[in-house]
PDB file of N, CA and C in Angstrom:
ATOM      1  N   UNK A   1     -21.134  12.556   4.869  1.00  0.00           N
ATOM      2  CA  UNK A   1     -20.165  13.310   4.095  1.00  0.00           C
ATOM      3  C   UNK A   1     -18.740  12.934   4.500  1.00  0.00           C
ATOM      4  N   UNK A   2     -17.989  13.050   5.806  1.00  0.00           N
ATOM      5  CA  UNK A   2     -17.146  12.776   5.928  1.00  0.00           C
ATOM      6  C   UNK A   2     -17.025  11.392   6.122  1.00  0.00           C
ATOM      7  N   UNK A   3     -17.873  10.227   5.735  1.00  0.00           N
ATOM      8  CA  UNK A   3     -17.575   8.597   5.436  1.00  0.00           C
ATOM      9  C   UNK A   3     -17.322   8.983   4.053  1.00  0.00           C
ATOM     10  N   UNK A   4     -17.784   9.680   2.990  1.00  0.00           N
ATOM     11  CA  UNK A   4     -17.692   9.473   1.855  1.00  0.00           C
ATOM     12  C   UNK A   4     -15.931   9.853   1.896  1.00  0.00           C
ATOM     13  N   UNK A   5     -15.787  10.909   2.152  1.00  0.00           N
ATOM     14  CA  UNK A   5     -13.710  11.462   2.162  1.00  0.00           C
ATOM     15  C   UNK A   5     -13.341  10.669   2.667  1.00  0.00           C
ATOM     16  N   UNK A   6     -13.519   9.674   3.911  1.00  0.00           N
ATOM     17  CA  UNK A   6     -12.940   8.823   4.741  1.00  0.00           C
ATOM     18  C   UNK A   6     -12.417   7.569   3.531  1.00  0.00           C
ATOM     19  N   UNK A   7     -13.513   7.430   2.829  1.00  0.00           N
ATOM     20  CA  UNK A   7     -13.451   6.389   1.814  1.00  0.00           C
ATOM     21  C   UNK A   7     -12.476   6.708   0.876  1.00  0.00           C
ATOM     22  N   UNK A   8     -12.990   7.759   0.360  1.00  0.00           N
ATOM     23  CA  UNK A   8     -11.980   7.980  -1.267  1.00  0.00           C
ATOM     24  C   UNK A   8     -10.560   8.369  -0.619  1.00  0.00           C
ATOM     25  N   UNK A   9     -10.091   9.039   0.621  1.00  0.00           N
ATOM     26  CA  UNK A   9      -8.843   9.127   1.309  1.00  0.00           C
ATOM     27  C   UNK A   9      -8.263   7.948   1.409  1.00  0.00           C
ATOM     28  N   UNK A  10      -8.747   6.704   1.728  1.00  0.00           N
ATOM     29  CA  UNK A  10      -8.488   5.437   1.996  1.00  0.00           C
ATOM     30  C   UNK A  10      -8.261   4.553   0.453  1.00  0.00           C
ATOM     31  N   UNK A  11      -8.835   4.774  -0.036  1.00  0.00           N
ATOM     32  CA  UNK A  11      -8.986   4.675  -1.669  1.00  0.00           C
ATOM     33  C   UNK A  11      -7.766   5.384  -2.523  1.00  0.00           C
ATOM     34  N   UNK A  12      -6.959   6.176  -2.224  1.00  0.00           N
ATOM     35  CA  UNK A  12      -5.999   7.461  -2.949  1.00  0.00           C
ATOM     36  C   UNK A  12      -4.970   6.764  -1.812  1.00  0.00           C
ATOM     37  N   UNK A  13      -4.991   6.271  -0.699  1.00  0.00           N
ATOM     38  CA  UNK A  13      -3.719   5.855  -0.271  1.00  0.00           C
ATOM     39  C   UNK A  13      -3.524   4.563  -0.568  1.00  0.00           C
ATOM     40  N   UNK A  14      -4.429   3.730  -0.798  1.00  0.00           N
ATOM     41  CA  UNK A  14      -4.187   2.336  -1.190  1.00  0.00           C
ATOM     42  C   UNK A  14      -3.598   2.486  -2.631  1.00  0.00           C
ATOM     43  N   UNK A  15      -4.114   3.021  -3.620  1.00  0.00           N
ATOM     44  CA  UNK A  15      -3.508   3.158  -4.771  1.00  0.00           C
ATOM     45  C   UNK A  15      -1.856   3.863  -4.541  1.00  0.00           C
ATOM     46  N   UNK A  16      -1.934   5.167  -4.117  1.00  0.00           N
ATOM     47  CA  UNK A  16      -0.255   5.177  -4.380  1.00  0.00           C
ATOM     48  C   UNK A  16       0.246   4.513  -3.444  1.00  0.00           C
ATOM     49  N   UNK A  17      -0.216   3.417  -2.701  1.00  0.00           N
ATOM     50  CA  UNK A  17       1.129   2.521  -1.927  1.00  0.00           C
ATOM     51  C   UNK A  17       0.948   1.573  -3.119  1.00  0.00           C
ATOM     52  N   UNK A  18       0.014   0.974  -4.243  1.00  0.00           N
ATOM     53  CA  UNK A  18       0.620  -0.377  -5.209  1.00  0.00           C
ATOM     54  C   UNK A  18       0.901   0.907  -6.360  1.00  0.00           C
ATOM     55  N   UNK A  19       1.218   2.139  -6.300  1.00  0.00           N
ATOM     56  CA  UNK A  19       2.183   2.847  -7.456  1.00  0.00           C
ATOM     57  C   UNK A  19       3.734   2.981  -6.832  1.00  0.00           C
ATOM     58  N   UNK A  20       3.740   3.727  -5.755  1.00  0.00           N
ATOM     59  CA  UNK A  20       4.892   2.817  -5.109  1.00  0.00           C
ATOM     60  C   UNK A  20       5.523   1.463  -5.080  1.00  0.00           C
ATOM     61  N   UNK A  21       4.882   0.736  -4.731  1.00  0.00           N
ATOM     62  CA  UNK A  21       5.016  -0.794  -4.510  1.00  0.00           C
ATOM     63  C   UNK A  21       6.043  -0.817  -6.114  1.00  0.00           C
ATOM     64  N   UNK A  22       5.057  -0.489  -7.109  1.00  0.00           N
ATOM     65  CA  UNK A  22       5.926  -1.060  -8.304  1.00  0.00           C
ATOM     66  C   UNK A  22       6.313   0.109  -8.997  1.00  0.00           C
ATOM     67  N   UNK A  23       6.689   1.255  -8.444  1.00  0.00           N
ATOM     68  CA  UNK A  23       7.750   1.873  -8.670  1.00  0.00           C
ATOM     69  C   UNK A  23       9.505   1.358  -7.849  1.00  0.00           C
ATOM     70  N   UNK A  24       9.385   0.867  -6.964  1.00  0.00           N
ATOM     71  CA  UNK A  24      10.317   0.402  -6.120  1.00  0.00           C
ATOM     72  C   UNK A  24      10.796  -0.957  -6.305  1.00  0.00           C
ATOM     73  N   UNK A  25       9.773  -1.150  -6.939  1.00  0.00           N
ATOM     74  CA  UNK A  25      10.538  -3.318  -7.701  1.00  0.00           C
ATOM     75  C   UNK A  25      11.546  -2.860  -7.637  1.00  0.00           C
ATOM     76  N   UNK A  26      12.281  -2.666  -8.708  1.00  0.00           N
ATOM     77  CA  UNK A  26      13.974  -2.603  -9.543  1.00  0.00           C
ATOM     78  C   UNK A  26      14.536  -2.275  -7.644  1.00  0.00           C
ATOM     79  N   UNK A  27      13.860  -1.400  -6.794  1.00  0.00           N
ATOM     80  CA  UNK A  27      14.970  -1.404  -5.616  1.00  0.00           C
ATOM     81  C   UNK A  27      14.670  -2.521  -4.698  1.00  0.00           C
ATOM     82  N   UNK A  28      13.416  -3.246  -4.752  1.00  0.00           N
ATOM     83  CA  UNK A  28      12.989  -4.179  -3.613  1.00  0.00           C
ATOM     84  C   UNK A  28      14.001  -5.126  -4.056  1.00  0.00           C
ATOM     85  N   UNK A  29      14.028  -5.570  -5.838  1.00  0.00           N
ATOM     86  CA  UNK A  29      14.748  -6.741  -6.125  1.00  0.00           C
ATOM     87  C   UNK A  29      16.093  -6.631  -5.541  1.00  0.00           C
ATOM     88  N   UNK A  30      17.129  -5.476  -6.207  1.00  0.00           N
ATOM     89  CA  UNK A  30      17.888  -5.455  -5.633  1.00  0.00           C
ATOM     90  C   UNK A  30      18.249  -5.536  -4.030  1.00  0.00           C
ATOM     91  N   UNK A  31      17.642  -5.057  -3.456  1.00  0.00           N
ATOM     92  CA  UNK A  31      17.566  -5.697  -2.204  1.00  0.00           C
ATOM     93  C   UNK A  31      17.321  -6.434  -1.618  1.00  0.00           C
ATOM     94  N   UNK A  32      16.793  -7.178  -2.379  1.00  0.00           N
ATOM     95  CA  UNK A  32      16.624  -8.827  -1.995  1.00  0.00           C
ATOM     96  C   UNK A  32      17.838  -9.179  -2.406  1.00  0.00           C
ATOM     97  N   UNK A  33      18.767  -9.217  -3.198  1.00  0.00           N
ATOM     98  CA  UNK A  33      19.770  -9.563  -3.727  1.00  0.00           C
ATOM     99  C   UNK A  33      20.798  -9.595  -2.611  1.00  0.00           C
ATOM    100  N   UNK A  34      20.727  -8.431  -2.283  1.00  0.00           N
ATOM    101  CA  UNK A  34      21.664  -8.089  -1.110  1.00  0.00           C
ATOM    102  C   UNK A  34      21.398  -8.656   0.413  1.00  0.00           C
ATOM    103  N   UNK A  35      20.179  -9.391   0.636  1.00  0.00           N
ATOM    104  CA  UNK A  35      19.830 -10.322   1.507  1.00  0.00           C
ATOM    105  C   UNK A  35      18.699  -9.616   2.225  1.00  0.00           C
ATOM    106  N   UNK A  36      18.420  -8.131   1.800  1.00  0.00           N
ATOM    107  CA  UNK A  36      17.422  -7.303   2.602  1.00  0.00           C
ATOM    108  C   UNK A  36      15.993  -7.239   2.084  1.00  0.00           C
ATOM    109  N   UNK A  37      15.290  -7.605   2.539  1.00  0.00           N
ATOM    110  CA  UNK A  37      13.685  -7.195   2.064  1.00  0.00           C
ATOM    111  C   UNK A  37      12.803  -5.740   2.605  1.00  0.00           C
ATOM    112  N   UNK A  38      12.213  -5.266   2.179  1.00  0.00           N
ATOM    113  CA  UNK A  38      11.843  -4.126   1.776  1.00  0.00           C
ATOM    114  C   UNK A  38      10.040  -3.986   2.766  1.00  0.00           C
ATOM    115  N   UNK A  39       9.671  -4.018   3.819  1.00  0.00           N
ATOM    116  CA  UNK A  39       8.210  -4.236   3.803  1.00  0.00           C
ATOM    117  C   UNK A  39       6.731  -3.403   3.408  1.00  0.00           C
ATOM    118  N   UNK A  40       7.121  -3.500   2.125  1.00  0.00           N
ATOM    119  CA  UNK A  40       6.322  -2.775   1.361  1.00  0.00           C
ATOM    120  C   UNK A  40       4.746  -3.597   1.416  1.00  0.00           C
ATOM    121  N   UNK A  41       5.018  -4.815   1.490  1.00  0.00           N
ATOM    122  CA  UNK A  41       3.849  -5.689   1.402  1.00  0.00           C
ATOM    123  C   UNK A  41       3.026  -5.710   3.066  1.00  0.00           C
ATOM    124  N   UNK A  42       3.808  -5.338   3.982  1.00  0.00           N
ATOM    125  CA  UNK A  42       2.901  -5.021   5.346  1.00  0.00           C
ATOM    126  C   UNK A  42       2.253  -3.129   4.971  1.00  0.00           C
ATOM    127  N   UNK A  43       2.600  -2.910   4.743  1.00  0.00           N
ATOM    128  CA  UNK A  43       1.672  -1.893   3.965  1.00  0.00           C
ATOM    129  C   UNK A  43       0.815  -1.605   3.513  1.00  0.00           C
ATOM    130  N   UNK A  44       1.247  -2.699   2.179  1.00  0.00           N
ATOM    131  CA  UNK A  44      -0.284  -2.642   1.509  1.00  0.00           C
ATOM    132  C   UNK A  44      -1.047  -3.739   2.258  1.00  0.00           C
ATOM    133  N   UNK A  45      -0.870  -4.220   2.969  1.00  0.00           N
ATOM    134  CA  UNK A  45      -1.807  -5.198   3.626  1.00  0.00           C
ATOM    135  C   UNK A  45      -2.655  -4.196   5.021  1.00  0.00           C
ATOM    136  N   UNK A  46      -1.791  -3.343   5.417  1.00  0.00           N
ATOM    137  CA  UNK A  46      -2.427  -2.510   6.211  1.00  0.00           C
ATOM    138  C   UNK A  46      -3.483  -1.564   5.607  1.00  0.00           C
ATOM    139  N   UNK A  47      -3.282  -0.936   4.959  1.00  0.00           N
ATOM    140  CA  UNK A  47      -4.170  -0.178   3.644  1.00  0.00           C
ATOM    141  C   UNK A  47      -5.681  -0.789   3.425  1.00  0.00           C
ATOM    142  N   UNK A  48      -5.064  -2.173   2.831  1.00  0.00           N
ATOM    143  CA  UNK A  48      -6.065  -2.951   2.302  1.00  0.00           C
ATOM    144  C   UNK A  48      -7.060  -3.243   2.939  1.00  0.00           C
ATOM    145  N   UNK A  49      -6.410  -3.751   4.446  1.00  0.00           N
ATOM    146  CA  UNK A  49      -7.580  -4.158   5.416  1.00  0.00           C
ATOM    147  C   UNK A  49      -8.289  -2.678   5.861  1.00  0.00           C
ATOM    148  N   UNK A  50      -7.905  -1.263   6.163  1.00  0.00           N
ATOM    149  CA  UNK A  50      -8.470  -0.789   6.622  1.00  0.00           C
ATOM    150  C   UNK A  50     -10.002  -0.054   5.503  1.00  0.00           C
ATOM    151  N   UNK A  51      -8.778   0.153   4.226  1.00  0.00           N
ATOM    152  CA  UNK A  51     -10.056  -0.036   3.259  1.00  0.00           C
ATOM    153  C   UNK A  51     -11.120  -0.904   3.061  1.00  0.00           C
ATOM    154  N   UNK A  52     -10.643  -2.186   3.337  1.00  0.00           N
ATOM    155  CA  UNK A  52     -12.064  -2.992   3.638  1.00  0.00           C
ATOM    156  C   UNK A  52     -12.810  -3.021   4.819  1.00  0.00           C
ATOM    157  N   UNK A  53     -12.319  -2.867   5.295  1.00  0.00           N
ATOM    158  CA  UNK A  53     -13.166  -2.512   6.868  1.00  0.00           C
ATOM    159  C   UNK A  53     -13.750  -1.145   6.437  1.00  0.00           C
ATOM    160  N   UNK A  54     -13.730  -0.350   5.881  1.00  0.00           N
ATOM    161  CA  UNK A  54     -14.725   0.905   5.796  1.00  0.00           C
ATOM    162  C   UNK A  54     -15.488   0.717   5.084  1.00  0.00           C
ATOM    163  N   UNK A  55     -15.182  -0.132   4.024  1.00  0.00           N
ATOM    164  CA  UNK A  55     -15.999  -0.427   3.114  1.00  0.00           C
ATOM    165  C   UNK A  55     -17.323  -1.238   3.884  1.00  0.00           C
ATOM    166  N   UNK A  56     -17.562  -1.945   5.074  1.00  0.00           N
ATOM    167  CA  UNK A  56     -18.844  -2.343   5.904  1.00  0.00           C
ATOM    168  C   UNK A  56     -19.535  -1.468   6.067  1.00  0.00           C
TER     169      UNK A  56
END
């Protein structure tokens, strides 16, 4: 039971970090503009892997 919440919790945060992710374009770009990057993408890479790792 609590692998199944572990999952769909892991599942509901991976999604709103890529609804984030591209809610925040228009500010990442601009900030790239301005010479700053944004690390939105170590994020979802953190997410991702831990979701796949539960997923074993």
């Amino acid at each position: 039971m609590i692998s199944r919440a572990y999952h769909a919790t892991l599942f509901a945060l991976y999604q709103l970090c890529i609804m984030i992710g591209i809610v925040a374009m228009p500010l990442a770009i601009a900030a790239r503009q301005a010479g700053i990057t944004l690390p939105v993408h170590r994020v979802l890479e953190n997410v991702e892997g831990a979701y796949e790792a539960a997923q074993r």
